[in-house]
PDB file of N, CA and C in Angstrom:
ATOM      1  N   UNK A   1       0.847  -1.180   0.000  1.00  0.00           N
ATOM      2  CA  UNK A   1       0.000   0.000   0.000  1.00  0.00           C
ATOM      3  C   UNK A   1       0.888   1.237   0.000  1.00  0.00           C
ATOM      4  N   UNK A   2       0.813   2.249  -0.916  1.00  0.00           N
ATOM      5  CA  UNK A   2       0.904   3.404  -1.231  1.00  0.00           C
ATOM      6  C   UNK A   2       0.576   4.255  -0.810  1.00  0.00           C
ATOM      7  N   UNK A   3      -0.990   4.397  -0.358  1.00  0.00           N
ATOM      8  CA  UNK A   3      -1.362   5.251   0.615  1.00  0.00           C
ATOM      9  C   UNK A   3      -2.460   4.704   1.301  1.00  0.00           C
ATOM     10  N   UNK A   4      -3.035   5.463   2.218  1.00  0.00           N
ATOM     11  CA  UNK A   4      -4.199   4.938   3.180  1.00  0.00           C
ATOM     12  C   UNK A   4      -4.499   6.326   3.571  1.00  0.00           C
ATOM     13  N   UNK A   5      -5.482   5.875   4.447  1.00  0.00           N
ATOM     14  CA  UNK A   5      -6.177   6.336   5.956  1.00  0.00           C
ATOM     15  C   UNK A   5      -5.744   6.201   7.011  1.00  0.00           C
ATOM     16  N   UNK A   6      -4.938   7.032   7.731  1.00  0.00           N
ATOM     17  CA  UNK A   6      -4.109   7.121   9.348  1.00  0.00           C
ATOM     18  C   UNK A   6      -5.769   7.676   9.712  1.00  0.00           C
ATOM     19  N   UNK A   7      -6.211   6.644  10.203  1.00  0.00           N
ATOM     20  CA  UNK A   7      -7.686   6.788  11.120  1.00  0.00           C
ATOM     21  C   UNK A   7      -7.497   7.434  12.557  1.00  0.00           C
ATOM     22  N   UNK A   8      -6.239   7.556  13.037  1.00  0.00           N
ATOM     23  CA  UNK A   8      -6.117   8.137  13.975  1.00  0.00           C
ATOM     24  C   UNK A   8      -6.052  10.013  13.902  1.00  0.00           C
ATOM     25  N   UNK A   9      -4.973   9.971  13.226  1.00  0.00           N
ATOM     26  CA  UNK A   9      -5.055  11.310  12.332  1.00  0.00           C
ATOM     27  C   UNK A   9      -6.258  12.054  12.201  1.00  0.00           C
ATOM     28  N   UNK A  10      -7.355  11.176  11.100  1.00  0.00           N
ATOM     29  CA  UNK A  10      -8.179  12.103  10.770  1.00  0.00           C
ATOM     30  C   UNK A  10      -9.118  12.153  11.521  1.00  0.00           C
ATOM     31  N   UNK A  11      -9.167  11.228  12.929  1.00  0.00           N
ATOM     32  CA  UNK A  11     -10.257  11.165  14.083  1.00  0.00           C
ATOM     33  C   UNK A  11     -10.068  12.448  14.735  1.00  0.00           C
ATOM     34  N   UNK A  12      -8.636  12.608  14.981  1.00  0.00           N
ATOM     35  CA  UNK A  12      -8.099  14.050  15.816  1.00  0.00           C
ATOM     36  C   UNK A  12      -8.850  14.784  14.863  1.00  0.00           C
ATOM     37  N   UNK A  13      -8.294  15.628  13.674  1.00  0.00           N
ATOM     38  CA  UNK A  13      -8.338  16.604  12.998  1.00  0.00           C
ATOM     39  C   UNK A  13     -10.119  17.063  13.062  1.00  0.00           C
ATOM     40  N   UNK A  14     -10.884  15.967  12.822  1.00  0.00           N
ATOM     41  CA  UNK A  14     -12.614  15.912  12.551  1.00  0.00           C
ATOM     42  C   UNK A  14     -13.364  16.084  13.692  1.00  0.00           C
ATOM     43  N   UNK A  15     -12.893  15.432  15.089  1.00  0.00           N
ATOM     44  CA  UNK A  15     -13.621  15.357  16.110  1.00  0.00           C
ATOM     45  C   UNK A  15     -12.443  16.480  17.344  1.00  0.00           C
ATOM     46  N   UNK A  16     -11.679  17.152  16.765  1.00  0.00           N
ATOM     47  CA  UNK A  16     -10.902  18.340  16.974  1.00  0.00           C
ATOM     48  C   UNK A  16     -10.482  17.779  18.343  1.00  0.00           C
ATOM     49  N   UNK A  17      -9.704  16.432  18.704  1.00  0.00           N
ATOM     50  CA  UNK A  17      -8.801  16.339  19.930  1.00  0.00           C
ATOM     51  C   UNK A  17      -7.812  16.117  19.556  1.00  0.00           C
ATOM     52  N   UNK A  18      -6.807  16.240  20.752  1.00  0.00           N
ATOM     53  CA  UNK A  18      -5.213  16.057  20.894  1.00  0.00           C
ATOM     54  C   UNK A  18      -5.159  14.755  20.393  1.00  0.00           C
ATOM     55  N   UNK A  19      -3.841  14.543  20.218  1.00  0.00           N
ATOM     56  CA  UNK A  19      -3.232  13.361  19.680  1.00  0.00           C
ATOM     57  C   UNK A  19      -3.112  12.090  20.747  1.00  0.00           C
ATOM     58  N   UNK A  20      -3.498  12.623  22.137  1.00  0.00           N
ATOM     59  CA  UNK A  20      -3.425  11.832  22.962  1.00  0.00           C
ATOM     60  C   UNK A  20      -4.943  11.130  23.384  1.00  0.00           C
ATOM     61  N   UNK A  21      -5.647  11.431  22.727  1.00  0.00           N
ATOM     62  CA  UNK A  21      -7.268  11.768  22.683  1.00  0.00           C
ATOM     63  C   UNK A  21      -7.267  10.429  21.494  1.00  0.00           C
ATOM     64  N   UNK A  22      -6.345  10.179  20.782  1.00  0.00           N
ATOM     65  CA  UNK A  22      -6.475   9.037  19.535  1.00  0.00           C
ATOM     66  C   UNK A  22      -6.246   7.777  19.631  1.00  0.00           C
ATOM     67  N   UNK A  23      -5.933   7.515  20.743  1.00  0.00           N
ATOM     68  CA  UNK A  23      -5.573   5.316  20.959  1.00  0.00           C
ATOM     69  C   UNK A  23      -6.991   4.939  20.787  1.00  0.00           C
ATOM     70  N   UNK A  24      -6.780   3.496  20.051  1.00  0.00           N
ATOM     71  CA  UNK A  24      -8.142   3.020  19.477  1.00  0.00           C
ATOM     72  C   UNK A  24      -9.206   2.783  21.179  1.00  0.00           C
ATOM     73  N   UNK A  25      -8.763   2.537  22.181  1.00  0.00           N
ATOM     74  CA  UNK A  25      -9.868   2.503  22.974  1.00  0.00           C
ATOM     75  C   UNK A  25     -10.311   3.105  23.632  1.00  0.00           C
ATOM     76  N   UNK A  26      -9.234   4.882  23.972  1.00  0.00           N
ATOM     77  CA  UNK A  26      -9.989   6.217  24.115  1.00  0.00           C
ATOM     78  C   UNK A  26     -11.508   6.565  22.871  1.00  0.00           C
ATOM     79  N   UNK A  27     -10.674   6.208  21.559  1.00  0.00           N
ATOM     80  CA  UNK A  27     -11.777   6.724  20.152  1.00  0.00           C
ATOM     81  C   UNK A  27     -12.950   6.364  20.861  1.00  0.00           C
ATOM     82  N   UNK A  28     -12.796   4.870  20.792  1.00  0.00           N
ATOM     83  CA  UNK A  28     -14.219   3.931  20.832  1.00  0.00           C
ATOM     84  C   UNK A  28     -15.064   4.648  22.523  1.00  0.00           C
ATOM     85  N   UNK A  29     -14.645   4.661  23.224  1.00  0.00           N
ATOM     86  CA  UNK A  29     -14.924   5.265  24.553  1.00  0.00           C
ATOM     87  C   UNK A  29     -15.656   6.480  24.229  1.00  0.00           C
ATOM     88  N   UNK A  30     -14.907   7.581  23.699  1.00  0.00           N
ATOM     89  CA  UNK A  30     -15.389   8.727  23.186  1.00  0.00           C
ATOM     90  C   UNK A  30     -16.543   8.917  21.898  1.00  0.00           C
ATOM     91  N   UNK A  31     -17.128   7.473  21.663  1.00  0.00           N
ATOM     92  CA  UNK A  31     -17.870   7.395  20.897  1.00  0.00           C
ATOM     93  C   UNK A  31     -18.930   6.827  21.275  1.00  0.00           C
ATOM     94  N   UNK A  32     -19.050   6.361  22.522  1.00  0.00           N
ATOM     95  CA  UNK A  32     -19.766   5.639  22.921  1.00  0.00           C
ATOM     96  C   UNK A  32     -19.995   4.129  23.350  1.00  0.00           C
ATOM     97  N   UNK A  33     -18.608   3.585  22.411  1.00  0.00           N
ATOM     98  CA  UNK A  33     -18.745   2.022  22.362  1.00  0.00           C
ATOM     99  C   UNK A  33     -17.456   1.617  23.181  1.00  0.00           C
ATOM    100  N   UNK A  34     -17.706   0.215  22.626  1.00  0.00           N
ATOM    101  CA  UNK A  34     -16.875  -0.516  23.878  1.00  0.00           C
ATOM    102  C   UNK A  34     -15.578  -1.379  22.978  1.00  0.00           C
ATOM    103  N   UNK A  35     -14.647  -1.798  23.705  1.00  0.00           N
ATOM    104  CA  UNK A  35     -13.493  -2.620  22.582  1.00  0.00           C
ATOM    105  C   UNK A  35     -14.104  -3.692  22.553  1.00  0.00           C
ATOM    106  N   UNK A  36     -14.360  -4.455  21.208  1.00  0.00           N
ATOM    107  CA  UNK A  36     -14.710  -5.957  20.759  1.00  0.00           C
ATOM    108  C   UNK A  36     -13.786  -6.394  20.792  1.00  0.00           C
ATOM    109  N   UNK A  37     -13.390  -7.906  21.461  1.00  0.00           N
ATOM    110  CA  UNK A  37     -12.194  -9.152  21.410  1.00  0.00           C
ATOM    111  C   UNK A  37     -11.364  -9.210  21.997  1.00  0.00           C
ATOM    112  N   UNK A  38     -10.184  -9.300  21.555  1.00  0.00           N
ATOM    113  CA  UNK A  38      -9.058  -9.521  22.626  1.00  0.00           C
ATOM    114  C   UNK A  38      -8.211  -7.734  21.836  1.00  0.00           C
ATOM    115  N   UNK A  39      -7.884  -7.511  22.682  1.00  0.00           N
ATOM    116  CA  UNK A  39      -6.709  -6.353  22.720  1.00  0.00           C
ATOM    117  C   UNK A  39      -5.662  -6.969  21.659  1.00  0.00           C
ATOM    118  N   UNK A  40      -4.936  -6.358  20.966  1.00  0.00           N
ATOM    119  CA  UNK A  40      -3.896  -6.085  20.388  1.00  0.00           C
ATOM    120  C   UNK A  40      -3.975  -7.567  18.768  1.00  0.00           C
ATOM    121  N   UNK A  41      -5.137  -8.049  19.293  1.00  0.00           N
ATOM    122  CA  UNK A  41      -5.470  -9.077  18.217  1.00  0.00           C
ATOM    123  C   UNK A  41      -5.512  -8.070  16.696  1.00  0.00           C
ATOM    124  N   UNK A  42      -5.172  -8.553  15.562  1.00  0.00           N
ATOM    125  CA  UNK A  42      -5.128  -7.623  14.299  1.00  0.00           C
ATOM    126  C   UNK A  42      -6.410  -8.228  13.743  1.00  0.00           C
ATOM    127  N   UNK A  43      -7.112  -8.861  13.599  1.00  0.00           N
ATOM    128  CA  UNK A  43      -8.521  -9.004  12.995  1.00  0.00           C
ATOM    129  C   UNK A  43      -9.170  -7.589  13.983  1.00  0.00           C
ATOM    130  N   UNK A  44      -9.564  -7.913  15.074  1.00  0.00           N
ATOM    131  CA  UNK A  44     -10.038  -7.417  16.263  1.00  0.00           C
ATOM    132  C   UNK A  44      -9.671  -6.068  16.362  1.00  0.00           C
ATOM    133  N   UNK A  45      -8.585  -5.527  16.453  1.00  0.00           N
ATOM    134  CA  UNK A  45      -7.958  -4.199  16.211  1.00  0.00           C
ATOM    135  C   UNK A  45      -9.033  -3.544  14.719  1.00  0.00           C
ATOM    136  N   UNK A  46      -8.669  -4.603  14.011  1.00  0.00           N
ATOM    137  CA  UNK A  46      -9.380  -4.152  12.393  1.00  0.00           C
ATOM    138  C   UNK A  46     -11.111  -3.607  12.253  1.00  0.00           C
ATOM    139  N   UNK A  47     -11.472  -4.771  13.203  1.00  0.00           N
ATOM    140  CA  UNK A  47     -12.906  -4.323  13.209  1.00  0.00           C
ATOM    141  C   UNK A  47     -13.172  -3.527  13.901  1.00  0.00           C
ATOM    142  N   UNK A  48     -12.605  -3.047  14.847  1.00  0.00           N
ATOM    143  CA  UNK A  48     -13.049  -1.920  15.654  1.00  0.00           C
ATOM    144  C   UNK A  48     -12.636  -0.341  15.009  1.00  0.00           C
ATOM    145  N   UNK A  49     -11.680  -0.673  14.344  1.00  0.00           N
ATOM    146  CA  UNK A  49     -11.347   0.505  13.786  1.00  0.00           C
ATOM    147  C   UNK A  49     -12.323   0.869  12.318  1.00  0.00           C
ATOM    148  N   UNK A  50     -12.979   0.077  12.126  1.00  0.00           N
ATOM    149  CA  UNK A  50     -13.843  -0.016  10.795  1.00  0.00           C
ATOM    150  C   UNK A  50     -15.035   0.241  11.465  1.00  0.00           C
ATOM    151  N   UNK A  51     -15.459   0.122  13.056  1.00  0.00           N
ATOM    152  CA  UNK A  51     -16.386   0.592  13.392  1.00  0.00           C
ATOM    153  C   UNK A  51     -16.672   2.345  13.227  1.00  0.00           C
ATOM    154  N   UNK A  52     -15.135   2.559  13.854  1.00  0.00           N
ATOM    155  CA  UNK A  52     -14.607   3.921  13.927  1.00  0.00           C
ATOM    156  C   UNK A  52     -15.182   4.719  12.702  1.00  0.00           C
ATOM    157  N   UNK A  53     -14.671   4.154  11.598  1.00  0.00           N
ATOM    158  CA  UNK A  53     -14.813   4.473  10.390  1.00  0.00           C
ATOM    159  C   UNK A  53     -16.358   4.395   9.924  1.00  0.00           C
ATOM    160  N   UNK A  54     -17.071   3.486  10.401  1.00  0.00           N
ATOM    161  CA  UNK A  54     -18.556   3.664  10.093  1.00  0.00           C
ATOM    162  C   UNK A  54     -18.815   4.987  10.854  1.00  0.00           C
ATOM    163  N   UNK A  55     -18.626   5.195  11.860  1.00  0.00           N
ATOM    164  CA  UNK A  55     -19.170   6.022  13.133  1.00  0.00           C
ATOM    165  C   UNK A  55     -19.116   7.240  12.412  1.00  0.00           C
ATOM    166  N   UNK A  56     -17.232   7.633  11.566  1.00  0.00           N
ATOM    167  CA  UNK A  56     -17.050   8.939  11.717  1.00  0.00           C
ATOM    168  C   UNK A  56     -17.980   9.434  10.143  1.00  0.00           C
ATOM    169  N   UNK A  57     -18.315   8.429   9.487  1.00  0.00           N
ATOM    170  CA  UNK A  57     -19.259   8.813   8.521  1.00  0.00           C
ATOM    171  C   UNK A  57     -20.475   8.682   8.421  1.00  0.00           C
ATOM    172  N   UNK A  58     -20.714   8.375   9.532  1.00  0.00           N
ATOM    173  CA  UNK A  58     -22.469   8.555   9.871  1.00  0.00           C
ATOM    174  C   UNK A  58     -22.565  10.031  10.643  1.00  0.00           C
ATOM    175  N   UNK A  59     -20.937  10.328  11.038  1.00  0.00           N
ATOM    176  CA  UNK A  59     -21.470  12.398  11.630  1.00  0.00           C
ATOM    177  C   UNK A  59     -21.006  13.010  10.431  1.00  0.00           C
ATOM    178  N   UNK A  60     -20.574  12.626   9.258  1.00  0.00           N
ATOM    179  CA  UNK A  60     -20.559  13.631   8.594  1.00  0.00           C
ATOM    180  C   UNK A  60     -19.040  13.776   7.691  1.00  0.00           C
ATOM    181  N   UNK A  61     -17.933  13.221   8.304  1.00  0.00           N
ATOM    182  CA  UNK A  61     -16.541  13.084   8.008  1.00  0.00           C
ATOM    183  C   UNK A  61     -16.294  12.461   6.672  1.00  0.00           C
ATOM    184  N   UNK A  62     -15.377  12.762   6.201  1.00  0.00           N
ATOM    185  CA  UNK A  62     -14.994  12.530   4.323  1.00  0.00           C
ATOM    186  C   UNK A  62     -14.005  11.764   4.688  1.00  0.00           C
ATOM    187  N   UNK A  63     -13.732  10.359   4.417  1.00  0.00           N
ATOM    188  CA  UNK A  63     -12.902   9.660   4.705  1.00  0.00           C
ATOM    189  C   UNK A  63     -11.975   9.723   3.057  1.00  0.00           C
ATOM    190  N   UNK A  64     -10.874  10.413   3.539  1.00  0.00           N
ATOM    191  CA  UNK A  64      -9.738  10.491   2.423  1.00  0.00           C
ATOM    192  C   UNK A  64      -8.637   9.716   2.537  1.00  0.00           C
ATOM    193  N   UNK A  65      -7.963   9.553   1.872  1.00  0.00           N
ATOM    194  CA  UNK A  65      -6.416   9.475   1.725  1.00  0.00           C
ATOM    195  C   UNK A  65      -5.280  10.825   2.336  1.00  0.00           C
ATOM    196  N   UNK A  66      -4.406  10.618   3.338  1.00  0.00           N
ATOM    197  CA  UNK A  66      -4.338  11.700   4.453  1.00  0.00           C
ATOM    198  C   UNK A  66      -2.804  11.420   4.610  1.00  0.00           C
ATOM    199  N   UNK A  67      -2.360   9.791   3.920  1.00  0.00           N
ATOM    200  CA  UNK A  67      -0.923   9.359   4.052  1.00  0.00           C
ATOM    201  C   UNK A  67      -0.591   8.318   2.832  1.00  0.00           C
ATOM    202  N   UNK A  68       0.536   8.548   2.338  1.00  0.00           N
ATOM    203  CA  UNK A  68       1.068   8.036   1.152  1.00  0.00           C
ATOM    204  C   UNK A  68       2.574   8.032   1.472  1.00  0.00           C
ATOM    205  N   UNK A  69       3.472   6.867   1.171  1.00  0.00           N
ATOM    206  CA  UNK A  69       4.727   6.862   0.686  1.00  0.00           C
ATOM    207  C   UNK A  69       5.279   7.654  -0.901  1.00  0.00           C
ATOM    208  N   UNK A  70       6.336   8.391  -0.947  1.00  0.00           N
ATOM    209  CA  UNK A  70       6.505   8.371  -1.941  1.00  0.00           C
ATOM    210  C   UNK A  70       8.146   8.968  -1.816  1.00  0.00           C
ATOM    211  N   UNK A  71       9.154   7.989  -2.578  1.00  0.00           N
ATOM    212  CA  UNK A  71       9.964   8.113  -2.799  1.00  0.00           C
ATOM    213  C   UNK A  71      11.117   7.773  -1.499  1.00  0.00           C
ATOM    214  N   UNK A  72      10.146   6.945  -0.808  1.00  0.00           N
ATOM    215  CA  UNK A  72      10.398   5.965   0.504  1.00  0.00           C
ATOM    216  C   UNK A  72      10.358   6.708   1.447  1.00  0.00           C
ATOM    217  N   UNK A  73       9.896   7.950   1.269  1.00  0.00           N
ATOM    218  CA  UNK A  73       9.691   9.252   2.726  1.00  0.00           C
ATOM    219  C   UNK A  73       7.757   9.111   3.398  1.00  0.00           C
ATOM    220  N   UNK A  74       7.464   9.047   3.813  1.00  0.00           N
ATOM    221  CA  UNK A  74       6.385   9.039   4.445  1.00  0.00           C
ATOM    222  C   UNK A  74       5.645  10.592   4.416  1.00  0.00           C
ATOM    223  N   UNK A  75       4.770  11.246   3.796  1.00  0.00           N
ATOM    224  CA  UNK A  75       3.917  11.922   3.327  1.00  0.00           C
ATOM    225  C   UNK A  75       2.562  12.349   4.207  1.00  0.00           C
ATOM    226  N   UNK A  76       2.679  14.136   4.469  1.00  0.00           N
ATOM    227  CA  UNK A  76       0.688  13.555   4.233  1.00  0.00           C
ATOM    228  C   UNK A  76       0.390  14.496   3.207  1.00  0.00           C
ATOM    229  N   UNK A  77      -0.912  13.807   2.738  1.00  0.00           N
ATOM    230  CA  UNK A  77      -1.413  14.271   1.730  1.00  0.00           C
ATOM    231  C   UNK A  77      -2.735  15.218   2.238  1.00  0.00           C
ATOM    232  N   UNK A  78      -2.549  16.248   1.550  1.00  0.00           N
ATOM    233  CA  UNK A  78      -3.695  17.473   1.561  1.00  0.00           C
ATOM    234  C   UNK A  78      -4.816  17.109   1.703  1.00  0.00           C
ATOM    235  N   UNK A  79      -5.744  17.784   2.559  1.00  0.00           N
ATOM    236  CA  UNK A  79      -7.415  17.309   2.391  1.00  0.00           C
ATOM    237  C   UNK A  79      -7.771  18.361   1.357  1.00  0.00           C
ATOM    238  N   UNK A  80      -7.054  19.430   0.764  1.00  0.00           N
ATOM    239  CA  UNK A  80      -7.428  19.660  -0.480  1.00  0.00           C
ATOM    240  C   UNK A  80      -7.264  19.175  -1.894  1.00  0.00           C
ATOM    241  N   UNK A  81      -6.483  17.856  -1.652  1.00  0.00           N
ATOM    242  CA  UNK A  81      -6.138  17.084  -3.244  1.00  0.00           C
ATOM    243  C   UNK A  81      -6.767  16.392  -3.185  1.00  0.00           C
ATOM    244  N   UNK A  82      -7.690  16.699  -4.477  1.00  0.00           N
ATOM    245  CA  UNK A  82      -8.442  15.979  -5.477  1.00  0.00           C
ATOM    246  C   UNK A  82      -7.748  14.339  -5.285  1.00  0.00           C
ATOM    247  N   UNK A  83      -9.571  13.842  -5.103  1.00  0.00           N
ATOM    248  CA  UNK A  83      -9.310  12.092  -4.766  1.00  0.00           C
ATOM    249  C   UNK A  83      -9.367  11.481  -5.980  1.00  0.00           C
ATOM    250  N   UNK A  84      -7.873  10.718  -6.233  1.00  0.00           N
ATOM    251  CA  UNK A  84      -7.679   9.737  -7.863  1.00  0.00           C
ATOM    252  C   UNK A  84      -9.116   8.824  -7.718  1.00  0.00           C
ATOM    253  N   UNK A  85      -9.455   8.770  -8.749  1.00  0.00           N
ATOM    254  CA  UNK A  85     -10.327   7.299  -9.020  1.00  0.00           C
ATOM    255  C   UNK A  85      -9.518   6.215  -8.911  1.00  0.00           C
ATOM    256  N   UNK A  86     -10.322   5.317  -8.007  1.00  0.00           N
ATOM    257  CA  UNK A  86      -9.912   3.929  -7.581  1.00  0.00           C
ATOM    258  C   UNK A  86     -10.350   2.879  -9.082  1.00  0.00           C
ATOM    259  N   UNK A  87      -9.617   2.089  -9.430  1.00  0.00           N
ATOM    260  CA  UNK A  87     -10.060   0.901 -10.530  1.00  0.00           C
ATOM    261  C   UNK A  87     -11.235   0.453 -10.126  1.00  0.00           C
ATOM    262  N   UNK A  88     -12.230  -0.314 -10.742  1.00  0.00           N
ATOM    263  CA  UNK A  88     -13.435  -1.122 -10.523  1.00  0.00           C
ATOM    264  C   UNK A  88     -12.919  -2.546 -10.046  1.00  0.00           C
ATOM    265  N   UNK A  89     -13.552  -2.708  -9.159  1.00  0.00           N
ATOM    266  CA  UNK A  89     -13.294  -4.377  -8.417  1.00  0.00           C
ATOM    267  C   UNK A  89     -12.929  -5.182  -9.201  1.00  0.00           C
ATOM    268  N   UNK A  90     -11.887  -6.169  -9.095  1.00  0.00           N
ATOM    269  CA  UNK A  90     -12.167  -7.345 -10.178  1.00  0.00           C
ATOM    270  C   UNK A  90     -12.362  -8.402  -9.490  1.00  0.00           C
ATOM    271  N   UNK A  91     -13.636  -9.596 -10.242  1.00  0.00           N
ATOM    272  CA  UNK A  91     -13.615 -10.435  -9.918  1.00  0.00           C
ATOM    273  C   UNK A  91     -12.404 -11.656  -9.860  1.00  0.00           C
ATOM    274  N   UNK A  92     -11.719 -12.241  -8.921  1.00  0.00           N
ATOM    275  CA  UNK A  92     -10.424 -12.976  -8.836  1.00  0.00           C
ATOM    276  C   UNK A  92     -10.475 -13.953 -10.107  1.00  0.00           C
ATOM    277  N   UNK A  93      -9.402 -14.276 -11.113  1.00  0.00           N
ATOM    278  CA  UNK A  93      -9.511 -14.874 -12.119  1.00  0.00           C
ATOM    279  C   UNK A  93      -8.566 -16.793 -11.469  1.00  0.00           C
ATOM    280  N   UNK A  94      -9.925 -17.315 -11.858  1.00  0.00           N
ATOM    281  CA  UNK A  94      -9.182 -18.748 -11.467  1.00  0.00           C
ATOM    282  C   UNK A  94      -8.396 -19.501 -12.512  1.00  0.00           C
ATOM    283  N   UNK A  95      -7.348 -20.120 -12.360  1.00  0.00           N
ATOM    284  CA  UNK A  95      -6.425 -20.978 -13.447  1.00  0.00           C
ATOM    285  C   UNK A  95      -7.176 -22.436 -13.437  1.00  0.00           C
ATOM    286  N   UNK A  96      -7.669 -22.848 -14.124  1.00  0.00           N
ATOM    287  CA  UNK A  96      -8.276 -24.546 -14.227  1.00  0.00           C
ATOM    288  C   UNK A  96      -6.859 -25.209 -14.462  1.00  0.00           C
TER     289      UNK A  96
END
C-alpha cells in the first residue's frame, strides 16, 4: 500500500482532539462504544477501527487518503487534493 487512511489522524483533525485523545480505545470510549475481542489481536484491532470508520461517517466526516509513501519518505497528503479514481473491483480470475 501506497497510501491509506491514518484513522487516527483524521479522528483528531474531525472530532478536533489532541493526539493523545487518539488510541483506538480512548476513540471507541469517546464514541460511545466498547473494545470488541481480545486487545492487540489484528482481525479485532481491524474491526473496531472499521467501526470507527462507520461512526465517523455517519457524523458527517470525508474519509480520504491523508498518508502516502513516496519516494520511501512518508507523506501527508492534503485534504485539499483531489481524490484519484480507484479501478473497478475485479472479480479474482481462477487458473483450471
Amino acid at each position: 500500500a501506497k497510501k491509506w487512511i491514518n484513522i487516527r489522524k483524521l479522528y483528531g483533525n474531525f472530532y478536533k482532539v489532541p493526539r493523545n485523545q487518539t488510541k483506538l480505545t480512548i476513540m471507541l470510549e469517546n464514541l460511545g462504544m466498547s473494545y470488541d475481542g481480545r486487545p492487540h489481536s489484528g482481525l479485532d484491532d481491524s474491526k473496531n477501527i472499521a467501526r470507527i470508520a462507520i461512526r465517523m461517517l455517519q457524523d458527517g466526516c470525508d474519509l480520504r487518503v491523508n498518508e502516502k509513501i513516496h519516494g520511501g519518505q512518508l507523506m501527508t497528503v492534503s485534504s485539499s487534493v483531489p481524490l484519484e479514481g480507484a479501478p473497478a473491483p475485479q472479480m479474482p480470475r481462477y487458473r483450471n
